[in-house]
C-alpha atoms as a PDB file:
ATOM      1  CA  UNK A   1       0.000   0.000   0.000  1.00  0.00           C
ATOM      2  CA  UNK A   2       2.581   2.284   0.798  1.00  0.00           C
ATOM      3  CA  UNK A   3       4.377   1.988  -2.566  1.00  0.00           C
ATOM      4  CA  UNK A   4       1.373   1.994  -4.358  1.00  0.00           C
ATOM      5  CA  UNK A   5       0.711   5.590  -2.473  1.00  0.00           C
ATOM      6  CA  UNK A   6       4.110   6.913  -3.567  1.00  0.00           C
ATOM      7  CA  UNK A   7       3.527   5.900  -6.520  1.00  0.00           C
ATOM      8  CA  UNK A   8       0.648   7.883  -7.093  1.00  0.00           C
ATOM      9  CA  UNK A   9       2.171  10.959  -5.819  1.00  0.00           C
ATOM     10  CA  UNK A  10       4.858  10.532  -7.695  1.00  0.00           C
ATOM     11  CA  UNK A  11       1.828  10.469 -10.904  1.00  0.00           C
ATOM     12  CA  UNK A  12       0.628  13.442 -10.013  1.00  0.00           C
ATOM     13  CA  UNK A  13       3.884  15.549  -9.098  1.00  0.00           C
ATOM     14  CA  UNK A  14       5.614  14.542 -12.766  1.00  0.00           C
ATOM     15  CA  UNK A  15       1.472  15.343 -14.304  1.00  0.00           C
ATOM     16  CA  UNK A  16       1.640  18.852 -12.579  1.00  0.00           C
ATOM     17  CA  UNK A  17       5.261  19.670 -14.037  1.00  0.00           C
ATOM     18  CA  UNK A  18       4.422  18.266 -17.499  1.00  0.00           C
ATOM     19  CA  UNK A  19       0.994  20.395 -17.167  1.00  0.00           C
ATOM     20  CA  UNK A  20       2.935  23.343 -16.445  1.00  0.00           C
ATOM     21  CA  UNK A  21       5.294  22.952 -19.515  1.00  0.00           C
ATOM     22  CA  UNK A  22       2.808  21.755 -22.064  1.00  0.00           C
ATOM     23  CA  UNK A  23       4.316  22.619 -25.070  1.00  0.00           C
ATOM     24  CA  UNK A  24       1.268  24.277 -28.149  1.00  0.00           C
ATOM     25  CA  UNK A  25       2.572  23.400 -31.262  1.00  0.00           C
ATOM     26  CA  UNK A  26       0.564  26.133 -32.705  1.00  0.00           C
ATOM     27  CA  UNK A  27       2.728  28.096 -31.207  1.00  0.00           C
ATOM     28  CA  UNK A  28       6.287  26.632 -31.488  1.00  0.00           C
ATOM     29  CA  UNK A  29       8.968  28.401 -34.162  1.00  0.00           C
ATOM     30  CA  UNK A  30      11.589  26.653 -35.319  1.00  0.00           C
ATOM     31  CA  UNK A  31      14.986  28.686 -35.747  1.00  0.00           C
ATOM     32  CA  UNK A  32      17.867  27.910 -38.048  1.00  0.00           C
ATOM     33  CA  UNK A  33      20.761  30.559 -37.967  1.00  0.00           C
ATOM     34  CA  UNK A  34      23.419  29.417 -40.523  1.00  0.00           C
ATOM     35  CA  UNK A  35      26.937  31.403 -42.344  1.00  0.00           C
ATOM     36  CA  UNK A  36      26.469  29.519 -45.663  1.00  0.00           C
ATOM     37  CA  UNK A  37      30.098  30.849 -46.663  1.00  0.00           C
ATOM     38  CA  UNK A  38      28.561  32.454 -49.908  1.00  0.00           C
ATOM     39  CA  UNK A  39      27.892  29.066 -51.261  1.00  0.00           C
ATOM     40  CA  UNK A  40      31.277  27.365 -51.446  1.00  0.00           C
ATOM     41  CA  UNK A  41      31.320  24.587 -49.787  1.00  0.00           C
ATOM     42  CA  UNK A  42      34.511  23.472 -47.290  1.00  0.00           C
ATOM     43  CA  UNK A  43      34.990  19.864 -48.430  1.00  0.00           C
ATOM     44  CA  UNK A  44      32.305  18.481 -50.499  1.00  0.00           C
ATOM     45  CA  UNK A  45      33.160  16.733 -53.818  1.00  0.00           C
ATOM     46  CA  UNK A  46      31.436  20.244 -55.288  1.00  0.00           C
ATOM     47  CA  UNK A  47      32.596  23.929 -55.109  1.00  0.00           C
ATOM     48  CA  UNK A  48      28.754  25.213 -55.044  1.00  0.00           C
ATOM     49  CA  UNK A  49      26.862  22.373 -53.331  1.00  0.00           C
ATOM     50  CA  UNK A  50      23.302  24.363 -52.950  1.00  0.00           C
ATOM     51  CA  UNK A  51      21.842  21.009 -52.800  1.00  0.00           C
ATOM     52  CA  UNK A  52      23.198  20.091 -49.982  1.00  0.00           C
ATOM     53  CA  UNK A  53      22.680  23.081 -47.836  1.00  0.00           C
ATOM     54  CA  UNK A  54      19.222  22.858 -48.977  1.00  0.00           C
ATOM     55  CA  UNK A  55      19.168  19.081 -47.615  1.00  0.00           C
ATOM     56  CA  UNK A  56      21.074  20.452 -44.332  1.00  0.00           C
ATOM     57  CA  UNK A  57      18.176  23.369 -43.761  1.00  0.00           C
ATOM     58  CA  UNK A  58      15.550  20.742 -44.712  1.00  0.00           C
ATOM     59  CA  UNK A  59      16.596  18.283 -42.506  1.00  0.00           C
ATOM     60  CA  UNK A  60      16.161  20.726 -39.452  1.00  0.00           C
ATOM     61  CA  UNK A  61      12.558  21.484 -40.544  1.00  0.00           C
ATOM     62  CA  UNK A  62      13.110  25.307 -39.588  1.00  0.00           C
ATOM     63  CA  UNK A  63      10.082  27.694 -40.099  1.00  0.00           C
ATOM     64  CA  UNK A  64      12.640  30.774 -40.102  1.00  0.00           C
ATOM     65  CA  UNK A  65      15.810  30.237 -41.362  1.00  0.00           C
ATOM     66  CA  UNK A  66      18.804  33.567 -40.905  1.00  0.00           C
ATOM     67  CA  UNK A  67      21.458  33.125 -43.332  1.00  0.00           C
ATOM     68  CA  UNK A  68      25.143  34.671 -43.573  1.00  0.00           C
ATOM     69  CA  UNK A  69      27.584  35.326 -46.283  1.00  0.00           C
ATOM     70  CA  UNK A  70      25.314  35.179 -48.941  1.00  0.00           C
ATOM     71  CA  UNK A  71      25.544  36.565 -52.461  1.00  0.00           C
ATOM     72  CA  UNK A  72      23.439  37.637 -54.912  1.00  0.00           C
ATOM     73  CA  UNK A  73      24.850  37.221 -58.739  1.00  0.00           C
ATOM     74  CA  UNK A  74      27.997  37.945 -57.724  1.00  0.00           C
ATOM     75  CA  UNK A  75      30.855  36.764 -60.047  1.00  0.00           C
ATOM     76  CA  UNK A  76      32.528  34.185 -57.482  1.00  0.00           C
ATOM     77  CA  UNK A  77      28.926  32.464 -57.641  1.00  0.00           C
ATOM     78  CA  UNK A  78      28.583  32.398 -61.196  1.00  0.00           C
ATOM     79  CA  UNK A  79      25.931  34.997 -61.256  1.00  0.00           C
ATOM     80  CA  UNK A  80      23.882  32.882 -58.804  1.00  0.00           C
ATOM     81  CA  UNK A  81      21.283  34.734 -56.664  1.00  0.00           C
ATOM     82  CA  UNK A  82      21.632  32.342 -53.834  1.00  0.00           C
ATOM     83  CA  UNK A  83      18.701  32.836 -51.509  1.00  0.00           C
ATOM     84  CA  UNK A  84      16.448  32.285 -54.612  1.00  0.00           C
ATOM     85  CA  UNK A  85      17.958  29.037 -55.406  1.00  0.00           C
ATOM     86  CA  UNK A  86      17.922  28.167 -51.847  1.00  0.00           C
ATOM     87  CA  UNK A  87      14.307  29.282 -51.439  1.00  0.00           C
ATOM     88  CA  UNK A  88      13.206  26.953 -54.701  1.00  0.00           C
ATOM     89  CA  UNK A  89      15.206  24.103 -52.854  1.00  0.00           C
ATOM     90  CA  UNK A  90      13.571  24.248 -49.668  1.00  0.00           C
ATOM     91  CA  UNK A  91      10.156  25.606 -50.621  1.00  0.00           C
ATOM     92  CA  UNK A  92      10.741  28.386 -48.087  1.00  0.00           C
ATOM     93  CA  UNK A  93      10.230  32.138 -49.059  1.00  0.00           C
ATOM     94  CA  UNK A  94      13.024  33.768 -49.195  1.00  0.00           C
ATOM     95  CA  UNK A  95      14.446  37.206 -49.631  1.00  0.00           C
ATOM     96  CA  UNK A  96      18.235  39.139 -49.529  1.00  0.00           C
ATOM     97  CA  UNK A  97      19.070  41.874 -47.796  1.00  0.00           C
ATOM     98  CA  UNK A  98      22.065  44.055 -48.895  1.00  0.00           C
ATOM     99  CA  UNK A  99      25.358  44.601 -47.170  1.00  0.00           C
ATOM    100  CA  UNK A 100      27.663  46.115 -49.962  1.00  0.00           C
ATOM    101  CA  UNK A 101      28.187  46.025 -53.528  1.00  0.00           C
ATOM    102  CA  UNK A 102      31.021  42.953 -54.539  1.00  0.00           C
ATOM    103  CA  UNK A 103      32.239  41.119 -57.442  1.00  0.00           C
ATOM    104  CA  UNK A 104      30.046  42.559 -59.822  1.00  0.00           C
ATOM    105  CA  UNK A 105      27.128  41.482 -57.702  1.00  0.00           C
ATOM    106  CA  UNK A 106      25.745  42.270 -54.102  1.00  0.00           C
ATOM    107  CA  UNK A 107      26.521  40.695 -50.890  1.00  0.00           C
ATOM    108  CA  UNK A 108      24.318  40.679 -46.949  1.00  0.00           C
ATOM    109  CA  UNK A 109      22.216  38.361 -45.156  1.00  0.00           C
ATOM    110  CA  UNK A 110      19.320  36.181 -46.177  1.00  0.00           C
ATOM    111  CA  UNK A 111      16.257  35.219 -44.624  1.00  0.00           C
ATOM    112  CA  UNK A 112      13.685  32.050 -45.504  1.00  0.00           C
ATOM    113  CA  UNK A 113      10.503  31.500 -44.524  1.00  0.00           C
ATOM    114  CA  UNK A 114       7.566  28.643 -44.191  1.00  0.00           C
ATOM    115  CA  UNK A 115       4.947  31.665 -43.994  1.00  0.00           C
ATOM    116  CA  UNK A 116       4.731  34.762 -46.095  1.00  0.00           C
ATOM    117  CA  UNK A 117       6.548  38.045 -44.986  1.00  0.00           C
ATOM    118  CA  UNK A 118       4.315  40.349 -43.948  1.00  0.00           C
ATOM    119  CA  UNK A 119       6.971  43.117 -44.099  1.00  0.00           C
ATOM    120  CA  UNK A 120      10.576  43.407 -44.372  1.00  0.00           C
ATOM    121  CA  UNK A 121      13.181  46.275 -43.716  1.00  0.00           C
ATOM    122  CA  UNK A 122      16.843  45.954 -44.346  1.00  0.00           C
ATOM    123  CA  UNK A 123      18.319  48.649 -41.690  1.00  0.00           C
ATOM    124  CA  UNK A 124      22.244  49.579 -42.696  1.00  0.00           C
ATOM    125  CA  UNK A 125      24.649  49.454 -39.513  1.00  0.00           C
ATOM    126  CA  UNK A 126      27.541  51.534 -38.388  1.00  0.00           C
ATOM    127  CA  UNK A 127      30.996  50.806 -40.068  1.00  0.00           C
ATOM    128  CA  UNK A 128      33.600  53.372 -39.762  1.00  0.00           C
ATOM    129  CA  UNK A 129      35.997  53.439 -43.169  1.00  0.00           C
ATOM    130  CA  UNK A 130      37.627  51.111 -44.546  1.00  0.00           C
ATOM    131  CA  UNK A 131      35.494  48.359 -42.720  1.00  0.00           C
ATOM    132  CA  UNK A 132      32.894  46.468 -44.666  1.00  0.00           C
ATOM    133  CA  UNK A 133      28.954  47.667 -44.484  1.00  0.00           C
ATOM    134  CA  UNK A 134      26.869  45.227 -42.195  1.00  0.00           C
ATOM    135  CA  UNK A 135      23.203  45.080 -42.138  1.00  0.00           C
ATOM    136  CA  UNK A 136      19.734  43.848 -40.017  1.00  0.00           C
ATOM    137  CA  UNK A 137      17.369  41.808 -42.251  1.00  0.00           C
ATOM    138  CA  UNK A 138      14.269  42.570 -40.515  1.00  0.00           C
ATOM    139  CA  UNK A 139      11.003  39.929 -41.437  1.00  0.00           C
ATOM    140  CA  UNK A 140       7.628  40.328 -39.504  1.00  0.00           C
ATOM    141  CA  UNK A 141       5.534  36.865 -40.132  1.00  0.00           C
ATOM    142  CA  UNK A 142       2.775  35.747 -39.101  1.00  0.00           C
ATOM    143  CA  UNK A 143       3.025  31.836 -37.305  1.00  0.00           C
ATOM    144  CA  UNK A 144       0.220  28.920 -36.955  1.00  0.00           C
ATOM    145  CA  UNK A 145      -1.265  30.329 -33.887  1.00  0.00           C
ATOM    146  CA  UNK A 146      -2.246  33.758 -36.048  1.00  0.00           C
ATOM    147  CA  UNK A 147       0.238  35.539 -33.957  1.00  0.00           C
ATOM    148  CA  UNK A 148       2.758  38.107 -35.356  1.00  0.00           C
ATOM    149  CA  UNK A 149       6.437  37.985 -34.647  1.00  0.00           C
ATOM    150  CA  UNK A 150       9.703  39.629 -35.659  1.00  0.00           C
ATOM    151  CA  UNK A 151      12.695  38.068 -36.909  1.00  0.00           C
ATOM    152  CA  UNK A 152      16.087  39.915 -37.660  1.00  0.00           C
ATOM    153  CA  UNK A 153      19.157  37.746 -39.293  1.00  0.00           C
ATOM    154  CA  UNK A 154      22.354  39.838 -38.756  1.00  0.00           C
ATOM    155  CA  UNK A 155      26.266  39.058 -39.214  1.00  0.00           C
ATOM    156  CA  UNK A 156      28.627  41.690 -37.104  1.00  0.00           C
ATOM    157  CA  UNK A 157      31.944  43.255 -38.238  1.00  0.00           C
ATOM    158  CA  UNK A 158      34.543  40.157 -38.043  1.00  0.00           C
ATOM    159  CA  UNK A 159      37.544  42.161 -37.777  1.00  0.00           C
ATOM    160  CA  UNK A 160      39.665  41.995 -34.290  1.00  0.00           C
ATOM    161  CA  UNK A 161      38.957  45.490 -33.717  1.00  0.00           C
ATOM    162  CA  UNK A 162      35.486  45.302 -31.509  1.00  0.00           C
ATOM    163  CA  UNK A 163      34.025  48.593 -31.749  1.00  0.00           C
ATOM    164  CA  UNK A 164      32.480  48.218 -34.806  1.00  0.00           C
ATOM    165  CA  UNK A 165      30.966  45.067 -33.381  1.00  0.00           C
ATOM    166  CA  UNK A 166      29.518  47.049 -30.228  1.00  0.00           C
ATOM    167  CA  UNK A 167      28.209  50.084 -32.355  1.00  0.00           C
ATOM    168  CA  UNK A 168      26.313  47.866 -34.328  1.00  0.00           C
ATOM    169  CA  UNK A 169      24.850  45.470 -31.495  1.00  0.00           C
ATOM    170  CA  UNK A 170      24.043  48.575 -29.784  1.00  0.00           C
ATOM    171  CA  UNK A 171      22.376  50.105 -33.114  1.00  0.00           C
ATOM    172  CA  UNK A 172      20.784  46.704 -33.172  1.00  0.00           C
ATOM    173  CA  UNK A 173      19.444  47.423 -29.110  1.00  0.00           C
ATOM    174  CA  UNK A 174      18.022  50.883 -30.305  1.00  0.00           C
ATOM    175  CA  UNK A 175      16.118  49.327 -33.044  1.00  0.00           C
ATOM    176  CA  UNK A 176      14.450  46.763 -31.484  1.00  0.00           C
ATOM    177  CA  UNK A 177      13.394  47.981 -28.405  1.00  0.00           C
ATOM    178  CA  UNK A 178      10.838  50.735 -28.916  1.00  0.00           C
ATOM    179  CA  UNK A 179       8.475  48.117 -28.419  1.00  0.00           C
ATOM    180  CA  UNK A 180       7.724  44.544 -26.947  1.00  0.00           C
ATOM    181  CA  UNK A 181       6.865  42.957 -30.270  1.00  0.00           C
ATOM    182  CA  UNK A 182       8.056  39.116 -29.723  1.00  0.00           C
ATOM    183  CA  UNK A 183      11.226  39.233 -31.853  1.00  0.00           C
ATOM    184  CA  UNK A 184      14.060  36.626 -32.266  1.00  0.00           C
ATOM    185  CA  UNK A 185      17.851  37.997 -33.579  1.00  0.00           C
ATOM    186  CA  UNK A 186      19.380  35.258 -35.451  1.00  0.00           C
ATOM    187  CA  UNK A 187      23.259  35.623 -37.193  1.00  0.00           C
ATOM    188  CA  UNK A 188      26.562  35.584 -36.836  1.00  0.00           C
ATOM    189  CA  UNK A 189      27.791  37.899 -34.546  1.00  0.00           C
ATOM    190  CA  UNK A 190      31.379  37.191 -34.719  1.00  0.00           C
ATOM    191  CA  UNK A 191      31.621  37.638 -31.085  1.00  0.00           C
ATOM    192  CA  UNK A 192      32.418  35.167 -28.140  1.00  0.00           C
ATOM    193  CA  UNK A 193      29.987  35.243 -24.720  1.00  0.00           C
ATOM    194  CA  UNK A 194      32.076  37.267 -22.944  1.00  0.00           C
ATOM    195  CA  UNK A 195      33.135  39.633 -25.167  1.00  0.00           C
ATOM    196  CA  UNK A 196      31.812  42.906 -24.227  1.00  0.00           C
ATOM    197  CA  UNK A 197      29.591  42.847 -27.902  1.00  0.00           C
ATOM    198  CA  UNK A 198      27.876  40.090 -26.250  1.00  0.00           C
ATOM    199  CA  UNK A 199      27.682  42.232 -22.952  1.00  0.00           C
ATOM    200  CA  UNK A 200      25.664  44.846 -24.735  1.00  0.00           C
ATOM    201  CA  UNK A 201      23.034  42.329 -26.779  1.00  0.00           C
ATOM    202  CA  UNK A 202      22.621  40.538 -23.172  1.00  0.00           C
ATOM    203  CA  UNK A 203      21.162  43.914 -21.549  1.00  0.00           C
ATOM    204  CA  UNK A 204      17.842  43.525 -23.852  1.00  0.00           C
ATOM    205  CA  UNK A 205      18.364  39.925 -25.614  1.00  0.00           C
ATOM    206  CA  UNK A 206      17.755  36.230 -23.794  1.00  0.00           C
ATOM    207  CA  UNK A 207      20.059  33.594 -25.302  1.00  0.00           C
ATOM    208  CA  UNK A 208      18.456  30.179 -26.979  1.00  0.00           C
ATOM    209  CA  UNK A 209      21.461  28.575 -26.291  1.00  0.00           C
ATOM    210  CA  UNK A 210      23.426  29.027 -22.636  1.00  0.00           C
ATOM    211  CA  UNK A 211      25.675  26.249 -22.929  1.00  0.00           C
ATOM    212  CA  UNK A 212      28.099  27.770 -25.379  1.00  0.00           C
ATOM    213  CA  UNK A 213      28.737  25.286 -27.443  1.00  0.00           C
ATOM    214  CA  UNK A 214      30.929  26.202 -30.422  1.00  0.00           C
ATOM    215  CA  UNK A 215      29.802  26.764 -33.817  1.00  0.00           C
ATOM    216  CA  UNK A 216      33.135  27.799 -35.316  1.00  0.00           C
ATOM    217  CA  UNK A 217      35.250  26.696 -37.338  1.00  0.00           C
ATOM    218  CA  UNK A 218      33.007  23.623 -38.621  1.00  0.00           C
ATOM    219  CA  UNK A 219      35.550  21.086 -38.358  1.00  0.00           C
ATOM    220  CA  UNK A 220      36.258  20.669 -34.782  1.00  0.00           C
ATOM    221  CA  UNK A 221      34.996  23.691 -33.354  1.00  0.00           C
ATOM    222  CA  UNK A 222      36.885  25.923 -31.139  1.00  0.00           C
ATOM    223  CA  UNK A 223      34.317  29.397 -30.574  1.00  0.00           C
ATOM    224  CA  UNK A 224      30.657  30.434 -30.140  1.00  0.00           C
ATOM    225  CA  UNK A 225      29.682  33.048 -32.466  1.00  0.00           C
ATOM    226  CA  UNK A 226      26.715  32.312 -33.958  1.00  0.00           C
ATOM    227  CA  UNK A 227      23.727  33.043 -31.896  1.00  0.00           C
ATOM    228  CA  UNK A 228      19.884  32.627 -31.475  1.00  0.00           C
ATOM    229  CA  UNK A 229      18.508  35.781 -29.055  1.00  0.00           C
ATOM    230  CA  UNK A 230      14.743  36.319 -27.477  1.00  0.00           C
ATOM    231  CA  UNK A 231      13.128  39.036 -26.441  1.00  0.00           C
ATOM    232  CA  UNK A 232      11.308  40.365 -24.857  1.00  0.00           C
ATOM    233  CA  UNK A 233      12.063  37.402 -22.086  1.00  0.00           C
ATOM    234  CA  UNK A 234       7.951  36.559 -20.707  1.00  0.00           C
ATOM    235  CA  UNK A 235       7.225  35.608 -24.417  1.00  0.00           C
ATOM    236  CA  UNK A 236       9.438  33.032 -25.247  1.00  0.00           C
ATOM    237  CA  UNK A 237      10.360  29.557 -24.053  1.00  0.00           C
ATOM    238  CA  UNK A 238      13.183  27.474 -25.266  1.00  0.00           C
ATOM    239  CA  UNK A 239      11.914  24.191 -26.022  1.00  0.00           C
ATOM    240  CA  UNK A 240      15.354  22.691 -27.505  1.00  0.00           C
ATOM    241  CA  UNK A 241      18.578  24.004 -29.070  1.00  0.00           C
ATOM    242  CA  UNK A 242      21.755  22.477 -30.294  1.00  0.00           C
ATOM    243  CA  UNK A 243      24.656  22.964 -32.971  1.00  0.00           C
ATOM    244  CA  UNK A 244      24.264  21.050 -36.298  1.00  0.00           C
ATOM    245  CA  UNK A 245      26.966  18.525 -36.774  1.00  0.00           C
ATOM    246  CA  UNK A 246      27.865  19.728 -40.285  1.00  0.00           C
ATOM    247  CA  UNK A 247      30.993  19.928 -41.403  1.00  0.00           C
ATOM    248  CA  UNK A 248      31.814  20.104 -45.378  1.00  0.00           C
ATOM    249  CA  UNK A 249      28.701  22.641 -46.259  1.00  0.00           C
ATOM    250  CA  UNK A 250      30.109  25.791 -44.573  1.00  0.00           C
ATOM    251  CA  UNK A 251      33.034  26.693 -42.652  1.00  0.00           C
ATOM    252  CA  UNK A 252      30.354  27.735 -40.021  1.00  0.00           C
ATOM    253  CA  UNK A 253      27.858  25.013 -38.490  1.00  0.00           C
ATOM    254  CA  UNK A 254      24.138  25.913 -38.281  1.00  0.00           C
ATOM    255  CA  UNK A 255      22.728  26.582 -35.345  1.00  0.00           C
ATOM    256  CA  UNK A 256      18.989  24.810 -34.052  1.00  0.00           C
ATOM    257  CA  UNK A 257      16.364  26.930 -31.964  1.00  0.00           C
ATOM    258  CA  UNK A 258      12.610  25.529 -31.247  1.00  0.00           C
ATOM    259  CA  UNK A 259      10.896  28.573 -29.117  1.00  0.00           C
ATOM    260  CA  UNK A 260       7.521  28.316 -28.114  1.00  0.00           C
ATOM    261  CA  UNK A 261       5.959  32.189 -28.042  1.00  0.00           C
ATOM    262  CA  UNK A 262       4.239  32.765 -24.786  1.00  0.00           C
ATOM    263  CA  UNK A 263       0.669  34.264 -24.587  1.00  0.00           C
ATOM    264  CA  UNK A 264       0.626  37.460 -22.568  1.00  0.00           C
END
């Protein structure tokens, strides 16, 4: 009797917690942040393997998907306009947002998306001369619950210098915070958890990902700097997150966020 009676309260105790954690798949988001290296693969058998970073993003089922390094008909990509080919690969929307004119093409971020954009805005950062133009991708989309959220794929100055890094996460701060739509920062930030860049997203951003496990260089990893942030904090949950075991696609690995958005 008195095992049966512990384990019964035992029932209910682990039937409380998984009440309080139930998970609405209605509204769970699905994050994929990944530096595609403009294309060229690392070690593949192929210089431009698009079909196998579409089969890498697929494979992670991502509703949102923030991408790096990405070109659009530049020369070095043989005139490819890479978040269109990636978009027709994955059956994800997808649009490019500008960093700087190269190679006879353009070159910035790239976002994909399960749902229609609502809106985007591609918001310029701070680089002081001689240092390369950065940008904010900004998407608003609208997920299965009918809710509206914000997403913003980045990638930060990658020289060793850091104040271009912390003028643009600050510019990034200023940006974002005028109000408390549910918004989720995805990129490269070229930036390590302590570094005081990180210092200054961490005043207004949650991370997906505490652990710090390293994301750079893709074979045998040494760094974190490529990030999945929350804010504001009461709206999201972090259901899972973990670094891609990729390789030969990018010298970057992707990056996995599932966030469930919080009713007020």
């Amino acid at each position: 009797m008195k095992k049966y009676i512990l384990g019964l309260l035992f029932a209910m105790l682990f039937s409380s917690i998984g009440a309080q954690i139930k998970i609405d798949s209605l509204h769970i988001v699905r994050i994929l942040t990944y530096n595609i290296y403009h294309g060229e693969t690392v070690a593949a058998s192929k210089q431009f393997d698009l079909d196998l970073l579409a089969k890498i993003i697929n494979n992670t089922n991502p509703d949102l998907v923030a991408l790096q390094e990405v070109d659009f008909k530049t020369n070095r990509v043989l005139k490819m306009d890479l978040v269109t080919e990636l978009g027709w690969r994955t059956k994800m929307a997808g649009i490019f947002g500008k960093a700087m004119t190269f190679d006879g093409g353009d070159y910035g971020e790239g976002i994909l998306s399960k749902q229609p954009f609502l809106s985007t805005k591609n918001h310029a950062l701070r680089a002081r001369a001689n240092k390369e133009p950065r940008a904010a991708l900004e998407v608003n989309v609208q997920i299965k619950s009918g809710d509206t959220i914000r997403f913003v794929g980045t990638h930060l100055d990658h020289t060793k210098d850091e104040t271009d890094r912390i003028n643009q996460a600050n510019q990034i701060n200023a940006i974002f915070t005028k109000d408390n739509v549910p918004t989720i920062l995805a990129g490269d930030l070229n930036a390590t958890p302590e570094s005081e860049t990180m210092q200054v997203f961490y005043k207004v951003w949650q991370q997906s990902c505490t652990n710090n496990n390293p994301t750079y260089p893709a074979v045998n990893p040494e760094i974190k700097i490529d990030y999945i942030l929350f804010r504001p904090a009461n709206r999201w949950r972090v259901i899972e997150t973990k670094v891609i075991e990729e390789e030969i696609a990018s010298d970057h690995r992707p990056v996995l966020s599932v966030l469930q958005l919080i009713n007020e």
